[in-house]
PDB file of N, CA and C in Angstrom:
ATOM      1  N   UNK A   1     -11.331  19.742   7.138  1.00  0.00           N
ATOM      2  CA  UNK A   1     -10.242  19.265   6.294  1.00  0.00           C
ATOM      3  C   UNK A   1      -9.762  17.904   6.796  1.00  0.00           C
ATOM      4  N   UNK A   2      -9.516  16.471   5.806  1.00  0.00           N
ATOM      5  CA  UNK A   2      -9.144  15.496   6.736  1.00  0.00           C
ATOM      6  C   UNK A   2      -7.577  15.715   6.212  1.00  0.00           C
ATOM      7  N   UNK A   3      -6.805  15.124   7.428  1.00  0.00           N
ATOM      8  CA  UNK A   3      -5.754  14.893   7.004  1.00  0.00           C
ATOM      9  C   UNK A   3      -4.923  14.044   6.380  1.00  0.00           C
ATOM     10  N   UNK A   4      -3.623  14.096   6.188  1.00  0.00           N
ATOM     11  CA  UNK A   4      -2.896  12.801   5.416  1.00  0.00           C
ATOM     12  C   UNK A   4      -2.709  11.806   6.264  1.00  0.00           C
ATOM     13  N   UNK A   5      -2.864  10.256   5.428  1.00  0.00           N
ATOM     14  CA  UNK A   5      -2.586   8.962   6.325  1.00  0.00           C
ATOM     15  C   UNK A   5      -1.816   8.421   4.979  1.00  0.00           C
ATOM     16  N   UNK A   6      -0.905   8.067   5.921  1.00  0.00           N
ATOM     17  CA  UNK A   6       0.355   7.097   5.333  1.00  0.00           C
ATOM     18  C   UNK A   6      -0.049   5.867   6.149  1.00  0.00           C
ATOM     19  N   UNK A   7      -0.319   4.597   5.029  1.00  0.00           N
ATOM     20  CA  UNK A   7      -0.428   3.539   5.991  1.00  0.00           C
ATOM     21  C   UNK A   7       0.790   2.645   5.927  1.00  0.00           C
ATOM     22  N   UNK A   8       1.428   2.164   6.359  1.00  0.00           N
ATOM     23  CA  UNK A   8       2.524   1.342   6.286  1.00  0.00           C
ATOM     24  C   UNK A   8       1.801  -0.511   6.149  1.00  0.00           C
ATOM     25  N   UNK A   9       2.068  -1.132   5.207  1.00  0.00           N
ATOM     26  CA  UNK A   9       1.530  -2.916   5.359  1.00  0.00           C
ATOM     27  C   UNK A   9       2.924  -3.919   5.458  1.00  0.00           C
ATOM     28  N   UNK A  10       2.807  -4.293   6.221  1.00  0.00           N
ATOM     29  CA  UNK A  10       4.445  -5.066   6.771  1.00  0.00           C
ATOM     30  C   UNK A  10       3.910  -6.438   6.385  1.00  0.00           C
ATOM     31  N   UNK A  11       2.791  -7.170   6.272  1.00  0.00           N
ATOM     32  CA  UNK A  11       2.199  -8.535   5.945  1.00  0.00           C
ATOM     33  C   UNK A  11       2.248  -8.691   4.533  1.00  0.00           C
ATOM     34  N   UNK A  12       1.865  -9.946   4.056  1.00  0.00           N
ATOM     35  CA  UNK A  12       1.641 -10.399   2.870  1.00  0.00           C
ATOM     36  C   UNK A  12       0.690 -11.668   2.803  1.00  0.00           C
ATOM     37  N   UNK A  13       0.553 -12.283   1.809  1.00  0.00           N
ATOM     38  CA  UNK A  13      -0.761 -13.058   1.895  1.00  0.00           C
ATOM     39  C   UNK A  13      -1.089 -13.908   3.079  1.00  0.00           C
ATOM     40  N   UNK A  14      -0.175 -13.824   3.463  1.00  0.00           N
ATOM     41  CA  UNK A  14       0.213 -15.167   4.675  1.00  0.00           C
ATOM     42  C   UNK A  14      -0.490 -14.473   5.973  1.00  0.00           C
ATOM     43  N   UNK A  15      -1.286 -13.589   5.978  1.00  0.00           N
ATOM     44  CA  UNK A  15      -2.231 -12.556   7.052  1.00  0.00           C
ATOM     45  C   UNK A  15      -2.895 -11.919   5.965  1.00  0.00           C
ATOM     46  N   UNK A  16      -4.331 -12.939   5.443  1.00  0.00           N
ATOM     47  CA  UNK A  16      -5.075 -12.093   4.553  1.00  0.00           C
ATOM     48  C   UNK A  16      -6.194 -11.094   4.880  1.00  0.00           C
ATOM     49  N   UNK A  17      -6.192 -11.344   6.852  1.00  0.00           N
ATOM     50  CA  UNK A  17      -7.125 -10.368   7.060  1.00  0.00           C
ATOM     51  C   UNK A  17      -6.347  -8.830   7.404  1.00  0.00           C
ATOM     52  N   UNK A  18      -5.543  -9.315   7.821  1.00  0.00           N
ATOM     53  CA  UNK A  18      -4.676  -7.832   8.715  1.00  0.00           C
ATOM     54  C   UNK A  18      -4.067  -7.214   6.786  1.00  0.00           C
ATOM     55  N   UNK A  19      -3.663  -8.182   5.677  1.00  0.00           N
ATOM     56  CA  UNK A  19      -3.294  -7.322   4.276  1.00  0.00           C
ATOM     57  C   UNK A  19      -4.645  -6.294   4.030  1.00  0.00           C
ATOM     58  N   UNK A  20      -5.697  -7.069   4.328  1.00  0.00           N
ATOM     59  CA  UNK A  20      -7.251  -6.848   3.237  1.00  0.00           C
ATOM     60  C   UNK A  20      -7.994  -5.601   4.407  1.00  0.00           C
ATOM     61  N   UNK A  21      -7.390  -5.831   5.609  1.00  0.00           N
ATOM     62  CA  UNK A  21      -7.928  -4.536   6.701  1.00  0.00           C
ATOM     63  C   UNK A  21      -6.938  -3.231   6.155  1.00  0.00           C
ATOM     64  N   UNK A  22      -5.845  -3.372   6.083  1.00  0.00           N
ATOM     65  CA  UNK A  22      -4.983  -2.286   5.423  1.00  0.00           C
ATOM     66  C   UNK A  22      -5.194  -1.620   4.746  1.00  0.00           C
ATOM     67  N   UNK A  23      -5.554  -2.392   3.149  1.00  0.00           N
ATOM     68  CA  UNK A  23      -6.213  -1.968   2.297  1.00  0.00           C
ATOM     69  C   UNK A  23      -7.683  -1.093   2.153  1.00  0.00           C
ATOM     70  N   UNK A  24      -8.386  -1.504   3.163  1.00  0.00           N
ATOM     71  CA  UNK A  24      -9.751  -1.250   3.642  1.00  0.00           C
ATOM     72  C   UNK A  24      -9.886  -0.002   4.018  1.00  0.00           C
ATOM     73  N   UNK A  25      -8.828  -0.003   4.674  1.00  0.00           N
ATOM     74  CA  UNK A  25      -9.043   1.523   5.742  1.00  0.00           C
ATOM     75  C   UNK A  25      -8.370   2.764   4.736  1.00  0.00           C
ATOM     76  N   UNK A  26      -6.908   2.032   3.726  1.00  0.00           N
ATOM     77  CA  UNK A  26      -6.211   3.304   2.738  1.00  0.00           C
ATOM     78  C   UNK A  26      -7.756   3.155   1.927  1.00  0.00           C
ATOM     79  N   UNK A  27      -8.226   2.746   1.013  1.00  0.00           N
ATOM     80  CA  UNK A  27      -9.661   2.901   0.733  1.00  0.00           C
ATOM     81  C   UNK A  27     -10.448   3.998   0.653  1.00  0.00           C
ATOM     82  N   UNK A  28     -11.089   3.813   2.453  1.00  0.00           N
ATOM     83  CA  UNK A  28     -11.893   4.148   2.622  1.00  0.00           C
ATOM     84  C   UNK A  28     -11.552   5.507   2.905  1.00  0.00           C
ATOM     85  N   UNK A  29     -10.140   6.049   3.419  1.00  0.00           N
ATOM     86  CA  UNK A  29      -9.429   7.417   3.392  1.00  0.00           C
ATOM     87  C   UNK A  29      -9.759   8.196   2.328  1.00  0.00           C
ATOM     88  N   UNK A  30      -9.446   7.322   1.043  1.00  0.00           N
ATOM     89  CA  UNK A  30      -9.115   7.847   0.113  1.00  0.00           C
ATOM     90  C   UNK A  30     -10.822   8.475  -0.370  1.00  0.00           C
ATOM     91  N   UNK A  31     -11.740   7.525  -0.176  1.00  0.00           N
ATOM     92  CA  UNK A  31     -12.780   8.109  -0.824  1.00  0.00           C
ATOM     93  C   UNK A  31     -13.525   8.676   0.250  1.00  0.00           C
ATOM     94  N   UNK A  32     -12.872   9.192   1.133  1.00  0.00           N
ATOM     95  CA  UNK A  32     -13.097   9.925   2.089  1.00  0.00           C
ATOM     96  C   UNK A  32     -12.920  11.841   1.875  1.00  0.00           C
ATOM     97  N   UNK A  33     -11.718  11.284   0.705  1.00  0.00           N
ATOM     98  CA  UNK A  33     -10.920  12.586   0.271  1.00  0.00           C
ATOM     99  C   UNK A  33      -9.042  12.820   0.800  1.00  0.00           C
ATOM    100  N   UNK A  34      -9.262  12.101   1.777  1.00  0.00           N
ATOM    101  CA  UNK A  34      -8.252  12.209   2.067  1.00  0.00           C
ATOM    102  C   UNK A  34      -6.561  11.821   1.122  1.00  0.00           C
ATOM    103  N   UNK A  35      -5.390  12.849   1.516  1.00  0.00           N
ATOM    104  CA  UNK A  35      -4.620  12.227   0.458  1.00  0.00           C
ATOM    105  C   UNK A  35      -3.665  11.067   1.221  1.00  0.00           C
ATOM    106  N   UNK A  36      -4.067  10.188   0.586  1.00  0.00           N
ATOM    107  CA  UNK A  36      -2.880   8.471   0.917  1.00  0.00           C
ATOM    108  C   UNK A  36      -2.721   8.194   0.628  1.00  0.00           C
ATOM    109  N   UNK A  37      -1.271   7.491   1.229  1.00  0.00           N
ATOM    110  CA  UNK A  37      -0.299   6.902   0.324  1.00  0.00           C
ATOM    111  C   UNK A  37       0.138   5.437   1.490  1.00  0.00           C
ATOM    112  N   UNK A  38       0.475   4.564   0.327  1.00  0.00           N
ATOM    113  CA  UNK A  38       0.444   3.027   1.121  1.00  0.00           C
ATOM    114  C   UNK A  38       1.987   2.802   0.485  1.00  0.00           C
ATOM    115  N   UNK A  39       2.120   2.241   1.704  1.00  0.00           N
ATOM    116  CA  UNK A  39       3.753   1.878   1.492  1.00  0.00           C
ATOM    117  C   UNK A  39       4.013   0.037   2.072  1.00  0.00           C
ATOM    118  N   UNK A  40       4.276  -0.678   1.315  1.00  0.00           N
ATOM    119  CA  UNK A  40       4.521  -2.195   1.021  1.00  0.00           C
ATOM    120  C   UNK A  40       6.098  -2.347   1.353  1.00  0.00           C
ATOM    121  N   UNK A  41       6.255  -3.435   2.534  1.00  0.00           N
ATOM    122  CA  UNK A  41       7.559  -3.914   3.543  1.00  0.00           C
ATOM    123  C   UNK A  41       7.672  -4.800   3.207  1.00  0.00           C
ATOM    124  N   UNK A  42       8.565  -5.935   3.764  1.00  0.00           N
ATOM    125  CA  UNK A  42       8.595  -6.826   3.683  1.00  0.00           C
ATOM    126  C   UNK A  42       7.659  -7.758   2.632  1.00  0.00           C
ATOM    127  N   UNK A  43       6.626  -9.071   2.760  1.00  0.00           N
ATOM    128  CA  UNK A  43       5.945  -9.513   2.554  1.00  0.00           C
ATOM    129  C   UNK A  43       5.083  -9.077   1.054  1.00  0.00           C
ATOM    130  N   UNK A  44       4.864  -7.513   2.216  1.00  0.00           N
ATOM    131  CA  UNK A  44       4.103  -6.893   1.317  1.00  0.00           C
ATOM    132  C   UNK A  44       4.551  -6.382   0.042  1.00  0.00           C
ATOM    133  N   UNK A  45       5.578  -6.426  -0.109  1.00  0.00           N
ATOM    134  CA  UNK A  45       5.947  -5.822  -1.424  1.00  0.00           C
ATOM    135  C   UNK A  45       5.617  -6.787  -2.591  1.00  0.00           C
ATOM    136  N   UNK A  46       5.345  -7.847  -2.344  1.00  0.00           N
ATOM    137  CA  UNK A  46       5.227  -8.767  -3.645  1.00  0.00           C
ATOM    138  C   UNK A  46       3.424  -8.029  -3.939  1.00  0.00           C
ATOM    139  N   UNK A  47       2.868  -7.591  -3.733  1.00  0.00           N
ATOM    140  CA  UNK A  47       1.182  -6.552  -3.814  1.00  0.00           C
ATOM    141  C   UNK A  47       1.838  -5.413  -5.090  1.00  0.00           C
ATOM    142  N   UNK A  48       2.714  -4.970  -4.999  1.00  0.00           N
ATOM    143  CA  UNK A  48       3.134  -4.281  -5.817  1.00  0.00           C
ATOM    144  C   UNK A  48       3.393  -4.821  -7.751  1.00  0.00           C
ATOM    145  N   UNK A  49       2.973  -5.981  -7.587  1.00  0.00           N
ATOM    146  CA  UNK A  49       2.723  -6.603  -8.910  1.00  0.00           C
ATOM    147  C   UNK A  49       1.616  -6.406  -9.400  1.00  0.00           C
ATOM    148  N   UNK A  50       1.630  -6.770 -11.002  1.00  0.00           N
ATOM    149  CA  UNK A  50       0.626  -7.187 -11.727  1.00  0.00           C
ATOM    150  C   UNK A  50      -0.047  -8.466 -10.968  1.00  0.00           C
ATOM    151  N   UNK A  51      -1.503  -8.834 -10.964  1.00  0.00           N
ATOM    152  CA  UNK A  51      -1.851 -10.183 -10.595  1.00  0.00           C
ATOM    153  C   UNK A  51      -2.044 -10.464  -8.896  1.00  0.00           C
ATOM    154  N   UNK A  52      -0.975 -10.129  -8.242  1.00  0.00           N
ATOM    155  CA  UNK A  52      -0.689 -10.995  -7.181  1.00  0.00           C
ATOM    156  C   UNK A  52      -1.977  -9.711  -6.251  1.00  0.00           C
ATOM    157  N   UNK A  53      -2.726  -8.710  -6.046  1.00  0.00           N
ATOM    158  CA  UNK A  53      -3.332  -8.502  -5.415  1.00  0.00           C
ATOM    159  C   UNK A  53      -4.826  -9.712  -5.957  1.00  0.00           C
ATOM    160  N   UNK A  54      -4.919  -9.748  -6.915  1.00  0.00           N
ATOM    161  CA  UNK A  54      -6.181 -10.573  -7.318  1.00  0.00           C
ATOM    162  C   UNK A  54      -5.705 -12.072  -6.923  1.00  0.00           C
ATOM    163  N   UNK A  55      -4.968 -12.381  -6.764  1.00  0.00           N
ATOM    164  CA  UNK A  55      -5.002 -14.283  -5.873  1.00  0.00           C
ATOM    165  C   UNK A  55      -5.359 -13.518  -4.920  1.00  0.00           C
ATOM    166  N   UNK A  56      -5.499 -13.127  -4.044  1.00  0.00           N
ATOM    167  CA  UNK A  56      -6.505 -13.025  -2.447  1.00  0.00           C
ATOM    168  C   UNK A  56      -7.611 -13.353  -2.679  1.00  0.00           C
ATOM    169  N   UNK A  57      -8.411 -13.990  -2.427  1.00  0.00           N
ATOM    170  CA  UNK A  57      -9.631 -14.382  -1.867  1.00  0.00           C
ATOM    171  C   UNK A  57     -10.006 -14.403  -0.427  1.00  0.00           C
ATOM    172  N   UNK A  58     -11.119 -13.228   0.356  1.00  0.00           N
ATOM    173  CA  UNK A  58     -11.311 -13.256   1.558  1.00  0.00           C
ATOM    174  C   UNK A  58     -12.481 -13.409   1.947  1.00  0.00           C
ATOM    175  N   UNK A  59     -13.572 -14.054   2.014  1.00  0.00           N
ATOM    176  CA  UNK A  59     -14.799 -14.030   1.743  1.00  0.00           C
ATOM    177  C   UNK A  59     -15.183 -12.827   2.973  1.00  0.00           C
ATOM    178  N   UNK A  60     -16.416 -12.210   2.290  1.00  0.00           N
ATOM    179  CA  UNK A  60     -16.931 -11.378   2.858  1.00  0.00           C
ATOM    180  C   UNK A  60     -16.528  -9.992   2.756  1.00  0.00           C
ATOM    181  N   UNK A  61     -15.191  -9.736   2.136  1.00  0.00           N
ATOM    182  CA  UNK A  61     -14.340  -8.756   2.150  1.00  0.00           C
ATOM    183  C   UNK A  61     -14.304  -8.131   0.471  1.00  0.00           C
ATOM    184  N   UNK A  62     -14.227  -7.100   0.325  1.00  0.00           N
ATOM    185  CA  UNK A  62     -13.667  -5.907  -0.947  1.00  0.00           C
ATOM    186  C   UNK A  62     -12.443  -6.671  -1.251  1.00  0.00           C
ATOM    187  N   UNK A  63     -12.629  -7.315  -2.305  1.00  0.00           N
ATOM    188  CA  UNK A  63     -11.689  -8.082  -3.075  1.00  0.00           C
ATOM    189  C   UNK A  63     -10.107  -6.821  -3.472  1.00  0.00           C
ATOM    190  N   UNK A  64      -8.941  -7.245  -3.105  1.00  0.00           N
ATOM    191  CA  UNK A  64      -8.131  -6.752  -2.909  1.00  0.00           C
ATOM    192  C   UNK A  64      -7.526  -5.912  -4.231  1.00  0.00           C
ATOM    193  N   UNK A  65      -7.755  -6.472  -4.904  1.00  0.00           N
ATOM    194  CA  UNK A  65      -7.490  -5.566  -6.027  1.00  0.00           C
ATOM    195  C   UNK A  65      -8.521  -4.824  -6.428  1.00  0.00           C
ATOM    196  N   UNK A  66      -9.605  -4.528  -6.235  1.00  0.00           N
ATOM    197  CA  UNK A  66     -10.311  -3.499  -6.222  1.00  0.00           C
ATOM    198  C   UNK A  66      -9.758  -2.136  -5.187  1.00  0.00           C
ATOM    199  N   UNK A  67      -9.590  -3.448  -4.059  1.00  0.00           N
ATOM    200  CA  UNK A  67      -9.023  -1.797  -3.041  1.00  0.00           C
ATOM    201  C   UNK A  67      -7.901  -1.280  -3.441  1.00  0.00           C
ATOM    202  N   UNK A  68      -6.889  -1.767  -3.978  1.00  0.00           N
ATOM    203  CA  UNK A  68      -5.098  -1.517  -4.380  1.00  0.00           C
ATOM    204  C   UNK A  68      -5.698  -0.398  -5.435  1.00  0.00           C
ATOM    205  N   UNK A  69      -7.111  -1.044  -6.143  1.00  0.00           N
ATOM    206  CA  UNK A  69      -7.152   0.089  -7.758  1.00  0.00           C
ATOM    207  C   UNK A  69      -7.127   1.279  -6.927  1.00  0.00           C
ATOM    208  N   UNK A  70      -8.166   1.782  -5.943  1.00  0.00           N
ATOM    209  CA  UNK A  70      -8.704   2.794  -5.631  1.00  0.00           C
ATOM    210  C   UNK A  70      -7.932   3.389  -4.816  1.00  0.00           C
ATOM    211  N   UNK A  71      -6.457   3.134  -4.217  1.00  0.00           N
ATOM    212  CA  UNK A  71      -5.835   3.696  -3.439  1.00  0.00           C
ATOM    213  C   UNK A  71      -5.027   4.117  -4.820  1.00  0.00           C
ATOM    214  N   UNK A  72      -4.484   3.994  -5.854  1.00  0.00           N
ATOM    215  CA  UNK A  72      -3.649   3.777  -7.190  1.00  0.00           C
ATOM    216  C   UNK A  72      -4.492   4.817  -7.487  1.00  0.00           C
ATOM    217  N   UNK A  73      -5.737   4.932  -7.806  1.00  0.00           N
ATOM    218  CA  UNK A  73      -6.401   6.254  -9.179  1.00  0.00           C
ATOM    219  C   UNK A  73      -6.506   7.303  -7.934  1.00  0.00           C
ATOM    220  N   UNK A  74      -6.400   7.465  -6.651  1.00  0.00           N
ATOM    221  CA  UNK A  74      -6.380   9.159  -5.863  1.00  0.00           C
ATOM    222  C   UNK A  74      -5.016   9.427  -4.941  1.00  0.00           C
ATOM    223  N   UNK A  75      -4.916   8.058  -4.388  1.00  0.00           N
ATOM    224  CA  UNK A  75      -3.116   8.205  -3.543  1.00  0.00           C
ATOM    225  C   UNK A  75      -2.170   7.530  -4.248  1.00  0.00           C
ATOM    226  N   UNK A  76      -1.136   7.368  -3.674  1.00  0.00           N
ATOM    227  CA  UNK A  76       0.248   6.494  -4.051  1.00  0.00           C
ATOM    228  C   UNK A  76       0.192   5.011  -3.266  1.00  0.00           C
ATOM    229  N   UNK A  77       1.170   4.373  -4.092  1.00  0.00           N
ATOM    230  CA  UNK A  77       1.482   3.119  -3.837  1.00  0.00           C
ATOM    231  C   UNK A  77       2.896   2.886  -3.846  1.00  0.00           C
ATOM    232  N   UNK A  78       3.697   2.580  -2.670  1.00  0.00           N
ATOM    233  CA  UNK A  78       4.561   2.623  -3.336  1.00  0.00           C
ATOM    234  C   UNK A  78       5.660   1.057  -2.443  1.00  0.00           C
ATOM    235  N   UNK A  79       6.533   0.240  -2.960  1.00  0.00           N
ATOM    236  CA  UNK A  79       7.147  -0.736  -2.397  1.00  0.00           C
ATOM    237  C   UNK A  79       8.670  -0.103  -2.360  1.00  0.00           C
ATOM    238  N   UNK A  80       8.520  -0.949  -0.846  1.00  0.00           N
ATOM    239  CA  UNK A  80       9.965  -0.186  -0.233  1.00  0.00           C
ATOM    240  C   UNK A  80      11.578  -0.867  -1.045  1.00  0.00           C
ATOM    241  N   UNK A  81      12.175   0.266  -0.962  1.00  0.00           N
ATOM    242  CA  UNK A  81      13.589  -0.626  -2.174  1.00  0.00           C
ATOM    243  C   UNK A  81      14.267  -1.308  -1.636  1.00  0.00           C
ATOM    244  N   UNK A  82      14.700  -1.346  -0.216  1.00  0.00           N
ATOM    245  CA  UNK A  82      15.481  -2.862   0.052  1.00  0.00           C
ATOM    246  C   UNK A  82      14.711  -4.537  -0.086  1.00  0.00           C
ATOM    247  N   UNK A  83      13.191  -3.404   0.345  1.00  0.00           N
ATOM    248  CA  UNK A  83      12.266  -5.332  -0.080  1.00  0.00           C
ATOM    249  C   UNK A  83      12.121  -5.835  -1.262  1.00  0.00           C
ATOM    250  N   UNK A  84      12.129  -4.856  -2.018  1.00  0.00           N
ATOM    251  CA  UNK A  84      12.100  -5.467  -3.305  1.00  0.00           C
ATOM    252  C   UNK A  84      13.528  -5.546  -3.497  1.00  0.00           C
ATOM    253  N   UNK A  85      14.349  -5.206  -3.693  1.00  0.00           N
ATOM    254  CA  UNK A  85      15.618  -5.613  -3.927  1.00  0.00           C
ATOM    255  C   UNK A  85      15.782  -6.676  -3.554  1.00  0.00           C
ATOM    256  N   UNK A  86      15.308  -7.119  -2.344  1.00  0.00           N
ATOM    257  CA  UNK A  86      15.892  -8.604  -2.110  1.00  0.00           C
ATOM    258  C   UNK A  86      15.018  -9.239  -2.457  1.00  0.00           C
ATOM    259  N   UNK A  87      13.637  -9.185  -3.028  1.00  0.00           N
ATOM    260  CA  UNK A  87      12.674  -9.965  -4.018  1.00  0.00           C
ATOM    261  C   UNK A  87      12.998 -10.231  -5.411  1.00  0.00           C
ATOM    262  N   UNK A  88      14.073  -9.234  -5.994  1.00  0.00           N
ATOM    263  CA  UNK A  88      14.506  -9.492  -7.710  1.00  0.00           C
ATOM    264  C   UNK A  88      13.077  -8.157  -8.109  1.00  0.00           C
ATOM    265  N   UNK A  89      12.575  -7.476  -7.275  1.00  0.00           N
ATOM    266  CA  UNK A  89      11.447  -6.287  -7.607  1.00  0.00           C
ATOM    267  C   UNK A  89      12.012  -5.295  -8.784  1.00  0.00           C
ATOM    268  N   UNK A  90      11.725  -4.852  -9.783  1.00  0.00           N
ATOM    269  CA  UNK A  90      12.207  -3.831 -10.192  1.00  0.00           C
ATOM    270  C   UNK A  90      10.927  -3.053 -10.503  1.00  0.00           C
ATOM    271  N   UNK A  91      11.117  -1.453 -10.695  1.00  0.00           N
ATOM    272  CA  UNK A  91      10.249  -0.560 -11.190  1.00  0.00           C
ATOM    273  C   UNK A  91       8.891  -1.238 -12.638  1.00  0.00           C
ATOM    274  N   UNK A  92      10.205  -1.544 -13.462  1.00  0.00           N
ATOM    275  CA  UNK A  92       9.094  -1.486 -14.727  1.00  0.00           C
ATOM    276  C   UNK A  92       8.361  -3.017 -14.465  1.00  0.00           C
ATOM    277  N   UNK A  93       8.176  -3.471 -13.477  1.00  0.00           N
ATOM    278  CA  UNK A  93       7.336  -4.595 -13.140  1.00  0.00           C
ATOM    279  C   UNK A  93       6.243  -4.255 -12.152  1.00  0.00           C
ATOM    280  N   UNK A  94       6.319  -3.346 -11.404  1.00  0.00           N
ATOM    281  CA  UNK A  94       5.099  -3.067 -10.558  1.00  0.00           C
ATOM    282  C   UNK A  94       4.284  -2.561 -11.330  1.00  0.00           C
ATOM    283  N   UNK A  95       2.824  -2.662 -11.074  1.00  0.00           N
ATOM    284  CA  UNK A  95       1.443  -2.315 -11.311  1.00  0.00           C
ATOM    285  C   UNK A  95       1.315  -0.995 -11.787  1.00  0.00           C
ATOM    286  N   UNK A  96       1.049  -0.355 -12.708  1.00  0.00           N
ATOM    287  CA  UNK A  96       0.834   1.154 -13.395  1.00  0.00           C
ATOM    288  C   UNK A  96       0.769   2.016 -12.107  1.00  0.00           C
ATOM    289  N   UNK A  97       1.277   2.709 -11.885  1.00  0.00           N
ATOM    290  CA  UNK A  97       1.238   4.121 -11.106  1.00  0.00           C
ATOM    291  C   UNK A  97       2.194   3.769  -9.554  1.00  0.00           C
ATOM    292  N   UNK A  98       2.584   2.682  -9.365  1.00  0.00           N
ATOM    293  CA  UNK A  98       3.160   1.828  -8.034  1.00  0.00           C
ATOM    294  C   UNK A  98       4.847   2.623  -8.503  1.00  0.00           C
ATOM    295  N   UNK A  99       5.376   3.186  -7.189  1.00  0.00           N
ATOM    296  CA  UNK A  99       7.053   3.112  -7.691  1.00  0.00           C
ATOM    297  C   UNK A  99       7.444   2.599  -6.506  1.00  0.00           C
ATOM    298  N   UNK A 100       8.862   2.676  -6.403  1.00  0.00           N
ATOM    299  CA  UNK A 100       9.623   2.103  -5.075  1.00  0.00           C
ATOM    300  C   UNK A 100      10.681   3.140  -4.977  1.00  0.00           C
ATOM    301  N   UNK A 101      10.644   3.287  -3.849  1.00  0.00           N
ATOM    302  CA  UNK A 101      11.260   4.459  -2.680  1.00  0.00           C
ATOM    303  C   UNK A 101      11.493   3.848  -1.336  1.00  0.00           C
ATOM    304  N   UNK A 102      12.355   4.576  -0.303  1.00  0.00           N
ATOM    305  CA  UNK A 102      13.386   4.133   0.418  1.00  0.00           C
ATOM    306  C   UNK A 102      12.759   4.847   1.596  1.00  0.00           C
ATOM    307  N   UNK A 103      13.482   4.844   2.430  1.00  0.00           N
ATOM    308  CA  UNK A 103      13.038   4.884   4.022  1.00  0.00           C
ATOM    309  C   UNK A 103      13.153   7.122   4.049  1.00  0.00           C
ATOM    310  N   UNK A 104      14.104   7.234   3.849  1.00  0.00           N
ATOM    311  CA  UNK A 104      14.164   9.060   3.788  1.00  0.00           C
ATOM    312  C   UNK A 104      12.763   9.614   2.542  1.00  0.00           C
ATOM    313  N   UNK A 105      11.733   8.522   1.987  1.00  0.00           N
ATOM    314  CA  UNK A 105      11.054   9.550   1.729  1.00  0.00           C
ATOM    315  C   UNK A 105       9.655   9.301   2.720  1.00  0.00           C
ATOM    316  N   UNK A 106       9.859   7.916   2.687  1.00  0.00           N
ATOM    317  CA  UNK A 106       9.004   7.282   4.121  1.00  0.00           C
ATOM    318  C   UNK A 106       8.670   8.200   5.479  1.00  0.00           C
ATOM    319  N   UNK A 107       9.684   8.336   5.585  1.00  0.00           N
ATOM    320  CA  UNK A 107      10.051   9.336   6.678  1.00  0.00           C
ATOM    321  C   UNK A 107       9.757  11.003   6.444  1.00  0.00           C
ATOM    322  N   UNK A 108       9.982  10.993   5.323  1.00  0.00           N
ATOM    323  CA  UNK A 108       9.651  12.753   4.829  1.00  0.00           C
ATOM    324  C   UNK A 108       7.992  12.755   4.794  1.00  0.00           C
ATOM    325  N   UNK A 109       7.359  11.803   4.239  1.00  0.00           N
ATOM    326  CA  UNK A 109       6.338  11.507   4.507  1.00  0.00           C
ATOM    327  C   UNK A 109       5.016  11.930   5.667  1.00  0.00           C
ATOM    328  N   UNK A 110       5.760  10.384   6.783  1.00  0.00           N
ATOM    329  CA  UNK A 110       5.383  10.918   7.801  1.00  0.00           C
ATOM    330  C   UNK A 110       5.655  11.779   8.902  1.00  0.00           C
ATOM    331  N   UNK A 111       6.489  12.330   8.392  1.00  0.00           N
ATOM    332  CA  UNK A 111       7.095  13.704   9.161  1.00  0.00           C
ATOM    333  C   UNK A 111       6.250  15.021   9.044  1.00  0.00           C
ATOM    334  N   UNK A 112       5.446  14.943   7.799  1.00  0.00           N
ATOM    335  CA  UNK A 112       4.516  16.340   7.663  1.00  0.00           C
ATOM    336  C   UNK A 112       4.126  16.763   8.505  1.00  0.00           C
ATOM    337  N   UNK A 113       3.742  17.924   8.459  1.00  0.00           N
ATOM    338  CA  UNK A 113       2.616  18.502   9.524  1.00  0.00           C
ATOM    339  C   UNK A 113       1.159  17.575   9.263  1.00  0.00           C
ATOM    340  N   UNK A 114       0.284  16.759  10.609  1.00  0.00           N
ATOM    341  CA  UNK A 114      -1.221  16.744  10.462  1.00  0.00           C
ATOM    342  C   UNK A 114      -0.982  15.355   9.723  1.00  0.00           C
ATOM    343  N   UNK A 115      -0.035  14.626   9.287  1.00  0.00           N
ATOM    344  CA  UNK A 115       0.041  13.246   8.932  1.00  0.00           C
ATOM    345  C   UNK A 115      -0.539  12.376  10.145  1.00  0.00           C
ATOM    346  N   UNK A 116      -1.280  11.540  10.104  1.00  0.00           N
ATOM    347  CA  UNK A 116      -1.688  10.202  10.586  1.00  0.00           C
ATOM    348  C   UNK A 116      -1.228   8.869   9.964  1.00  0.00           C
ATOM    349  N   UNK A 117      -0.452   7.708  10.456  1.00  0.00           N
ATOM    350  CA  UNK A 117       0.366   6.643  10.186  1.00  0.00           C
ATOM    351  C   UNK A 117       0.006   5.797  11.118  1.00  0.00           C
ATOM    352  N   UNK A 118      -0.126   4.930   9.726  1.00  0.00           N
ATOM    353  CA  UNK A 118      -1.003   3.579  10.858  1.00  0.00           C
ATOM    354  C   UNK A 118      -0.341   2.398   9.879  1.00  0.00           C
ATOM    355  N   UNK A 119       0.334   1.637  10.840  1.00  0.00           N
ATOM    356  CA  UNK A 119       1.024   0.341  10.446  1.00  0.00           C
ATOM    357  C   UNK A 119       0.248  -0.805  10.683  1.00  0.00           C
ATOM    358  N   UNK A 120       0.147  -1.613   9.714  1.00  0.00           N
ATOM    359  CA  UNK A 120      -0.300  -3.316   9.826  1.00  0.00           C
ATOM    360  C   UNK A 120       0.353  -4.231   9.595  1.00  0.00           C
TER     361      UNK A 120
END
């Protein structure tokens, strides 16, 4: 049985390898089977749009909005509400299936039993 990974991404484009490794690894969880869920901080919360995962360009790398799709159609996505709050973020603007949630579910989260959490 694998277990749950909550990955936490605290970067934004401005660290396109440590965003695009993040992505890589919720990914590769996911089509691993595993259930994950990615949670967007700071920086990262502007990923939670339409568009803005496809401006990345990383050569050599799984183009970022391919990886955001595939964590979106088996885990969650979700941007944290004080970052977007102080971005002007609202719900009906993030990317189909993306919501925004706060630190007590963050925490309920990785509090499960058999959770693995890995921050970038």
């Amino acid at each position: 049985m694998t277990r749950p990974l909550v990955v936490k991404v605290t970067c934004g484009t401005e660290e396109p390898e440590r965003l695009n490794q993040a992505f890589t690894v919720a990914a590769a969880a996911v089509a691993s089977g595993a259930r994950v869920s990615v949670w967007l901080t700071g920086e990262a919360a502007w990923l939670g749009l339409p568009d803005r995962a496809e401006e990345l360009g990383l050569p050599l790398a799984t183009p970022l909005a391919t990886l955001r799709d595939a964590v979106l159609a088996d885990g969650s996505l979700t941007v944290c509400t004080q970052c977007a709050a102080r971005r002007g973020i609202t719900e009906d603007a993030l990317v189909a299936g993306a919501r925004i949630a706060g630190a007590a579910l963050f925490t309920e989260e990785v509090l499960e039993d058999g959770v693995q959490a890995l921050v970038y």
